[in-house]
Every structure is written in structure tokens, then in C-alpha cells.
Protein backbone atom coordinates (compact mmCIF):
# COMPACT_ATOMS: atom_id res chain seq x y z
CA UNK A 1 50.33 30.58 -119.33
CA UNK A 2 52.02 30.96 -116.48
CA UNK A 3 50.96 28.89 -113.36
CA UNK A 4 49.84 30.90 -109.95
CA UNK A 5 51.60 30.89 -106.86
CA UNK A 6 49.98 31.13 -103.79
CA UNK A 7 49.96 34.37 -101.88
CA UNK A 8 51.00 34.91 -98.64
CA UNK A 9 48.08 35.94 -96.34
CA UNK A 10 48.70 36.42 -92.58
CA UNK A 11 45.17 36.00 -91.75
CA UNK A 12 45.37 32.46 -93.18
CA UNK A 13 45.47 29.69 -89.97
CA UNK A 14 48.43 27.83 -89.26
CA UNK A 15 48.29 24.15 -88.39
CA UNK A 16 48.32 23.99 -84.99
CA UNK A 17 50.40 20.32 -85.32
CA UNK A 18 53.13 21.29 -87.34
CA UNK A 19 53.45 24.49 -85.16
CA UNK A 20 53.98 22.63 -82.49
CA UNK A 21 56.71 19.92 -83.93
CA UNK A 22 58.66 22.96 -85.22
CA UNK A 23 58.28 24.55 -81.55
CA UNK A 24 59.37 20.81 -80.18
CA UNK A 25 62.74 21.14 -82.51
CA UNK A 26 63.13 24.47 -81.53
CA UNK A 27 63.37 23.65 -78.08
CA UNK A 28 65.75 20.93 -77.95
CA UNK A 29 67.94 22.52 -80.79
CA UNK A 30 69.03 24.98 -77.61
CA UNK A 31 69.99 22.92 -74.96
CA UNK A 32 71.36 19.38 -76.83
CA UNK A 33 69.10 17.72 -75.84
CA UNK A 34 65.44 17.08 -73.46
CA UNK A 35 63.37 14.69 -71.51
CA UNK A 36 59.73 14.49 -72.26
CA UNK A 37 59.12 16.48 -69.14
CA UNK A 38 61.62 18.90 -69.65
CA UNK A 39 60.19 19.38 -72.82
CA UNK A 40 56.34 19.45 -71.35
CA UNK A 41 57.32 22.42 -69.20
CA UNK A 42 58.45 24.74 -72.27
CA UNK A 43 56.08 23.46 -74.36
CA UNK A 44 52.24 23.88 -73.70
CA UNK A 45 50.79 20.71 -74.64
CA UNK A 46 49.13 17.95 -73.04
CA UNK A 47 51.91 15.34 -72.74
CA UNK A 48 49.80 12.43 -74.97
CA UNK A 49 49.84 14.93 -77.65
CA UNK A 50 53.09 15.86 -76.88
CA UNK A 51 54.29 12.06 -76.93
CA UNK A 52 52.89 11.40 -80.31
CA UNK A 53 54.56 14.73 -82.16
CA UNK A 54 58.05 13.85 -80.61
CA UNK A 55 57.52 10.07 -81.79
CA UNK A 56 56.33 10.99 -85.22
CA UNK A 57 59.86 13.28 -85.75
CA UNK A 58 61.58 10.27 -84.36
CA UNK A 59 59.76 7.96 -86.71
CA UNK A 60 60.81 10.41 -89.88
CA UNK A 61 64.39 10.61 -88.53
CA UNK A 62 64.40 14.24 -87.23
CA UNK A 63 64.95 13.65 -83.39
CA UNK A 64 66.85 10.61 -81.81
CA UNK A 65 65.84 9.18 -78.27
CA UNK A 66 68.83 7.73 -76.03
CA UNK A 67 67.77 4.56 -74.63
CA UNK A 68 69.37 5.13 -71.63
CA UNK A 69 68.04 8.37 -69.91
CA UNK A 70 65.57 8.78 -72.38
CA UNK A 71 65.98 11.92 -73.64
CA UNK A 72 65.76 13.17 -77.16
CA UNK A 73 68.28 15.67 -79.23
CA UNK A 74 68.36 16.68 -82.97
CA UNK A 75 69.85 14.38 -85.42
CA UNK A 76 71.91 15.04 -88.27
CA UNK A 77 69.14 14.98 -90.24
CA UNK A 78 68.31 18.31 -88.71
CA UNK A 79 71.51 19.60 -89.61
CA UNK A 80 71.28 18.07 -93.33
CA UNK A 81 68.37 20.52 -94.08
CA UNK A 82 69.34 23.58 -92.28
CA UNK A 83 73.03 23.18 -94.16
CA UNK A 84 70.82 22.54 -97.67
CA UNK A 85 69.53 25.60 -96.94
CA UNK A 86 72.47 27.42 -96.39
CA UNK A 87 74.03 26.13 -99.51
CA UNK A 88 71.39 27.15 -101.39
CA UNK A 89 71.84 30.47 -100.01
CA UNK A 90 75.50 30.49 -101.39
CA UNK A 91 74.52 29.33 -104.38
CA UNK A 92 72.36 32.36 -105.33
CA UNK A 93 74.39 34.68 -103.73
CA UNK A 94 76.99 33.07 -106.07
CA UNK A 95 74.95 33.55 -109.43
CA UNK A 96 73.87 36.83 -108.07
CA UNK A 97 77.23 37.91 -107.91
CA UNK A 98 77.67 36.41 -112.01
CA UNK A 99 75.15 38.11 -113.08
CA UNK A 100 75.90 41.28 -111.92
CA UNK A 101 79.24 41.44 -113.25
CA UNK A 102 77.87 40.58 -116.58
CA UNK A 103 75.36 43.34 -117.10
CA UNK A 104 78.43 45.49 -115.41
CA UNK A 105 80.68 44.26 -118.18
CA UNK A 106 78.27 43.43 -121.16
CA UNK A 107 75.55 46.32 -120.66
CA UNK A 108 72.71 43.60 -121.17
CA UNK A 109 70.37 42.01 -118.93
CA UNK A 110 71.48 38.86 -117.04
CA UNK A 111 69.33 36.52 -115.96
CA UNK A 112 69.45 32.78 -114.24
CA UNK A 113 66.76 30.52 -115.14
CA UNK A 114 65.57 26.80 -114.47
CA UNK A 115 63.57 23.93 -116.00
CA UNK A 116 60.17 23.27 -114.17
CA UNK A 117 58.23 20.79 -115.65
CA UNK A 118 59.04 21.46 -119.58
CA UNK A 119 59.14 25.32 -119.00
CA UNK A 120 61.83 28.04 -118.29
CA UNK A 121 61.33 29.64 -114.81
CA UNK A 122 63.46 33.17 -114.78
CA UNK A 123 64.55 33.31 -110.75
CA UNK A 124 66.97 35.56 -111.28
CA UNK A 125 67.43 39.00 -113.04
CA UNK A 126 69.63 41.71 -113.08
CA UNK A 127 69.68 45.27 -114.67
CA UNK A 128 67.62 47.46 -117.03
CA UNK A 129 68.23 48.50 -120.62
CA UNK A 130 66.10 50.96 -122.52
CA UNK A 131 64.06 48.97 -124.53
CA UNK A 132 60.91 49.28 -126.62
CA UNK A 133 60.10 45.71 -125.87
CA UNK A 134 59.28 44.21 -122.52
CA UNK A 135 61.44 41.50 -121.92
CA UNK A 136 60.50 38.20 -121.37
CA UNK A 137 62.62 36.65 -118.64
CA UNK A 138 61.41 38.71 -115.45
CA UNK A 139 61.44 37.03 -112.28
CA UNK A 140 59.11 34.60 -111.86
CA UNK A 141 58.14 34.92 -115.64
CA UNK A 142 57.85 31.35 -117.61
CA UNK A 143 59.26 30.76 -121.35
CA UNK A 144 59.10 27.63 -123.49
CA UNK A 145 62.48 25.92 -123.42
CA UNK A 146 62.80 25.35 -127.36
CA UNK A 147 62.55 29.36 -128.12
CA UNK A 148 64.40 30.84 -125.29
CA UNK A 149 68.48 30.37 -125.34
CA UNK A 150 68.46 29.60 -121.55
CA UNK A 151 65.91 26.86 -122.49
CA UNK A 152 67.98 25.51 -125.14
CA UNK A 153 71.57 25.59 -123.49
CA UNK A 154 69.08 23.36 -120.92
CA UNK A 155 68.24 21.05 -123.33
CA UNK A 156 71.31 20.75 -125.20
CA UNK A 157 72.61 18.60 -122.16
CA UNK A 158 69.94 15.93 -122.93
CA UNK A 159 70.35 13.51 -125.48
CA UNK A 160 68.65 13.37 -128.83
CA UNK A 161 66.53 11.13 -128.05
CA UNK A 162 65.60 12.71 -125.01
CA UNK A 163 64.60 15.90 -126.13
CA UNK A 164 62.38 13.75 -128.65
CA UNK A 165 60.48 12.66 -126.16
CA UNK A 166 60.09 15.68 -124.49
CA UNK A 167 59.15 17.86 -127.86
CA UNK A 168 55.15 16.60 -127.71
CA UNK A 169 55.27 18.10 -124.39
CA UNK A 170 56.31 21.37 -124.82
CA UNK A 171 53.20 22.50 -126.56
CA UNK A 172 55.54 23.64 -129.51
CA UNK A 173 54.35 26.71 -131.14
CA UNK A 174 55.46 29.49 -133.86
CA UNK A 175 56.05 32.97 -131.24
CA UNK A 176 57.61 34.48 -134.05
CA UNK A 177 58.59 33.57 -138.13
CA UNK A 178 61.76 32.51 -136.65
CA UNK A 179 60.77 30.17 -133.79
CA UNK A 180 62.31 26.45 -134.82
CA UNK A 181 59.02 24.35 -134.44
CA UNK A 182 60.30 21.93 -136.98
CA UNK A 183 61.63 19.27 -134.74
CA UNK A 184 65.21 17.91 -136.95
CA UNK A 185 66.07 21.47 -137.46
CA UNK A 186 65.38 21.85 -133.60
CA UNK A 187 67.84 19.29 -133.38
CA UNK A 188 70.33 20.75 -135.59
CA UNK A 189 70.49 23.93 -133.78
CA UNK A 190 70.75 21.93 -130.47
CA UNK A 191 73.72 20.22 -132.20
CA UNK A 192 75.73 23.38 -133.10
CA UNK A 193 74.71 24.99 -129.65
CA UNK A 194 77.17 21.62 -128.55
CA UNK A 195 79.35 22.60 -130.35
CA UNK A 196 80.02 26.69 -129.37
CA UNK A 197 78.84 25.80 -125.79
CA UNK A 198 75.77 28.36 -126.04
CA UNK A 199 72.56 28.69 -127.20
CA UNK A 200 71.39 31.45 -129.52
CA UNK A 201 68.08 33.28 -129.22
CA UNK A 202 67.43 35.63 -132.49
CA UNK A 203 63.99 36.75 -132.02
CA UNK A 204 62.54 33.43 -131.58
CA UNK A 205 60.65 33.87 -128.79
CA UNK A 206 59.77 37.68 -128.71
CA UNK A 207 60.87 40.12 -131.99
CA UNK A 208 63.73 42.72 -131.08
CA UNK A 209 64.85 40.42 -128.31
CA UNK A 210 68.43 38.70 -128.67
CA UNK A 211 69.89 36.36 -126.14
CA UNK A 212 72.66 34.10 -125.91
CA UNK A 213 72.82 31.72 -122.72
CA UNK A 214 74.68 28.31 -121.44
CA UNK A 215 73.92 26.11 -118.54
CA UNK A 216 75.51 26.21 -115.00
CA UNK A 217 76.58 23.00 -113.70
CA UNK A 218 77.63 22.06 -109.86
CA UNK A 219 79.17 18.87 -108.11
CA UNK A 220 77.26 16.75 -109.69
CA UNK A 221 78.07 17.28 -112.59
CA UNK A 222 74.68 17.83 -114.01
CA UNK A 223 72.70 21.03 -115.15
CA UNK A 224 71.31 23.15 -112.26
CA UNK A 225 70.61 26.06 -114.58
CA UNK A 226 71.12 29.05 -117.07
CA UNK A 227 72.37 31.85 -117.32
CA UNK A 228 71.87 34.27 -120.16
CA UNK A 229 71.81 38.10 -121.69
CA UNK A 230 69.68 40.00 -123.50
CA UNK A 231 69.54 43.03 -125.49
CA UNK A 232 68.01 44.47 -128.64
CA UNK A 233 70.77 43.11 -131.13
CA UNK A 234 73.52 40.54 -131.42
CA UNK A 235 76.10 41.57 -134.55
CA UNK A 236 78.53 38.68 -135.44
CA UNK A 237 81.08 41.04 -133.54
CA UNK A 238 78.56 41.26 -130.52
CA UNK A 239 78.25 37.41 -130.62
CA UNK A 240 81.95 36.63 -130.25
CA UNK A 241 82.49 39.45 -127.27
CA UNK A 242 79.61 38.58 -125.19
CA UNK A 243 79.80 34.61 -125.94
CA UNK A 244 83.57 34.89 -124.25
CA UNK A 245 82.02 36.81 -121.10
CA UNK A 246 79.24 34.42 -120.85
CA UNK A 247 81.27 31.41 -121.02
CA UNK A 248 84.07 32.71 -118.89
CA UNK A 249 81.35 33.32 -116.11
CA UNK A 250 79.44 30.26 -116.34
CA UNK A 251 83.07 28.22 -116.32
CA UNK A 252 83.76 30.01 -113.59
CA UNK A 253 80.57 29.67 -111.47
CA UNK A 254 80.24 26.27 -112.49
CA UNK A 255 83.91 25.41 -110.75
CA UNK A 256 82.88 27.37 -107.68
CA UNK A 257 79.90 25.32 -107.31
CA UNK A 258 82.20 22.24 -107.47
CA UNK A 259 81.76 21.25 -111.33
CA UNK A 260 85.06 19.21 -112.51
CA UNK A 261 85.64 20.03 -116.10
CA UNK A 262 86.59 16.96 -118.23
């Protein structure tokens, strides 16, 4: 079952302390950097309270005082998060841009999915085909990893052993006849989806739903995804076109997002 997010409600109260140390970083963020006063007569605040919420970012690394006048400016800590952010930015608009030249070039659905806590979380999805099926990877949707080729590509890049451990905690369960719930054949298929470099989904999770997938990696060189297509059918001929087009993209995205092939 999927788990529920929260939903935004604008009637819901902020906290008035965390408003205010965002305001506070804000603030100095313009001009470099502030006194205590300086910062007193922008921000609306008695100056104890005041004192405390510019300490506690100091104490957590977000503001630095200079001992000698005092005042207090943004540290690169600061600049760490707000340059995560806009990585992560590129990042999708990178995959974004992968996934819709695929269903441009393969006529299937694309999709970019993650691991979260022994599931597959879709995030990404692009394009429509005429189905009779509803397909399983919307955004936001959650799939087991062992039936799903995203979710397999994923685990392919743990070890045996690994995915051993993680099979009890899957909740393994037959979605169709031809769901693997048998762990060593599990394995098996994990072993030739080594081999090709993809994953293969042939109705396992959901009948009249194909996919083929393979993970994304980045700098790190580890697994930050995967990407995959789906349609209604997957002939040996369709398998060898649309494997070449997935793998070229994911090679492709992978070295943009600094992955060094070995």
C-alpha cells in the first residue's frame, strides 16, 4: 500500500521560530553581513529572542560571527544547501530531458524511479500510450522492487548476499503467474540482468504490461536511480531496439551526471 503524504494546507500554522531564523538568514544573505542591532531593526523581535535564534544557526554552522566587530554573515554552509538544491534541479531537468527523448524515439512510456525503503517510488513520468491497462509507475505510485524492471536494474547493483538480506523485507508476493517469488531463481534473473545491463519486466508485476529498465548512476559512482519503458509488448526484435535506446540514454545521463565508466 502506498504510504500518505501530507497535504499542503495554508490554513495550517507556521512555527513562529523557524519563521523567524529563515527571516534572520534572509536578512543578512542581502547585505554580507549584520550586527545584532542592525539585524533587530529589520527584524521584529525582542533582541533576547533574537540573540538565541542567531546563536542557535551559529551553533549548527549556518551563520558565522567575526570576533572583531561582531557581526554575523552566512557561511558556506548556506551556500552548500542552496547549491544542493540547485543541482538537484539539474539533475531532474537532466532525466526529464532522457525521458522525453525516449518516449519521442521509442513510443513507450518513460519513467525515472527510486528505492525508498525496499519499494520503487515512480518520480518521474513521461507520455501516454493507449492502453487497456492502467499502468503502474505513475508519479508518486509505489511498486515492489523484485517485480518491476526499474526495481530490479536497482537491485542488480547489490550483491548477492545483499539482496538476501533484503528479500524477507520486501513482503514478496505472486502479482501475477509470472512474478519470480522463488528467491535462487530471483537471483538468476538478477544475474543475467548483469549481464545485458537491464532488467526485464514480462508481466510480472501487472499482466499486459512490459518494461525493460537500468539504473542511472552519478559521481559517485553509485545508483541514484532508474529509468525504464513500458508498453503492451516486448518481441525479441522490440527487446534488442529499445534495450540499445535505453542503454544509450542511461550511459549518457549517467556521464552527464559525472559517472566514470570503468
Amino acid at each position: 500500500m502506498a504510504k500518505e503524504t501530507p497535504k499542503t494546507d495554508t490554513k495550517i500554522e507556521t512555527i513562529q521560530a523557524v519563521d523567524r531564523a529563515l527571516q534572520i538568514l534572509e536578512t543578512i544573505g542581502r547585505v554580507n553581513s549584520m550586527s545584532l542591532a542592525e539585524l533587530n531593526k529589520e527584524i521584529k523581535v525582542n533582541k533576547a529572542s533574537l540573540s538565541r535564534l542567531v546563536y542557535t544557526l551559529v551553533q549548527n554552522g549556518y551563520l558565522a560571527k567575526n570576533e572583531k566587530n561582531g557581526d554575523f554573515s552566512l557561511t558556506l554552509k548556506t551556500y552548500e544547501v542552496g547549491l544542493n538544491a540547485v543541482q538537484n534541479l539539474d539533475k531532474l531537468s537532466l532525466i526529464n530531458s532522457t525521458l522525453v527523448d525516449l518516449n519521442n524515439r521509442c513510443g513507450r512510456i518513460a519513467q525515472f524511479s527510486v528505492e525508498d525503503n525496499n519499494q520503487l517510488l515512480c518520480l518521474q513520468s513521461i507520455g501516454k500510450e493507449a492502453m487497456s491497462f492502467s499502468v503502474y509507475t505513475s508519479v508518486g505510485h509505489r511498486s515492489p522492487l523484485y517485480s518491476t524492471s526499474a526495481g530490479k536494474a536497482l537491485l542488480s547493483t547489490y550483491s548477492n548476499g545483499e539482496i538476501i538480506e533484503k528479500w524477507d523485507k520486501m513482503n514478496i508476493q505472486s502479482l501475477t503467474e509470472n512474478t519470480l517469488t522463488d528467491l535462487q531463481l530471483f537471483l538468476q534473473d538478477i544475474g543475467l540482468t548483469r549481464q545485458r545491463g537491464y532488467a526485464l519486466d514480462r508481466e510480472e508485476n501487472e499482466y499486459h504490461v512490459f518494461c525493460l529498465g537500468t539504473v542511472i548512476m552519478d559521481f559517485s559512482n553509485r545508483p541514484i536511480g532508474a529509468i525504464s519503458v513500458s508498453g503492451s509488448s516486448l518481441s525479441e526484435q522490440e527487446e534488442k531496439e529499445i534495450s540499445s535506446l535505453v542503454l544509450t540514454s542511461s550511459r549518457k545521463l549517467s556521464n552527464l551526471l559525472g559517472y566514470a565508466i570503468r
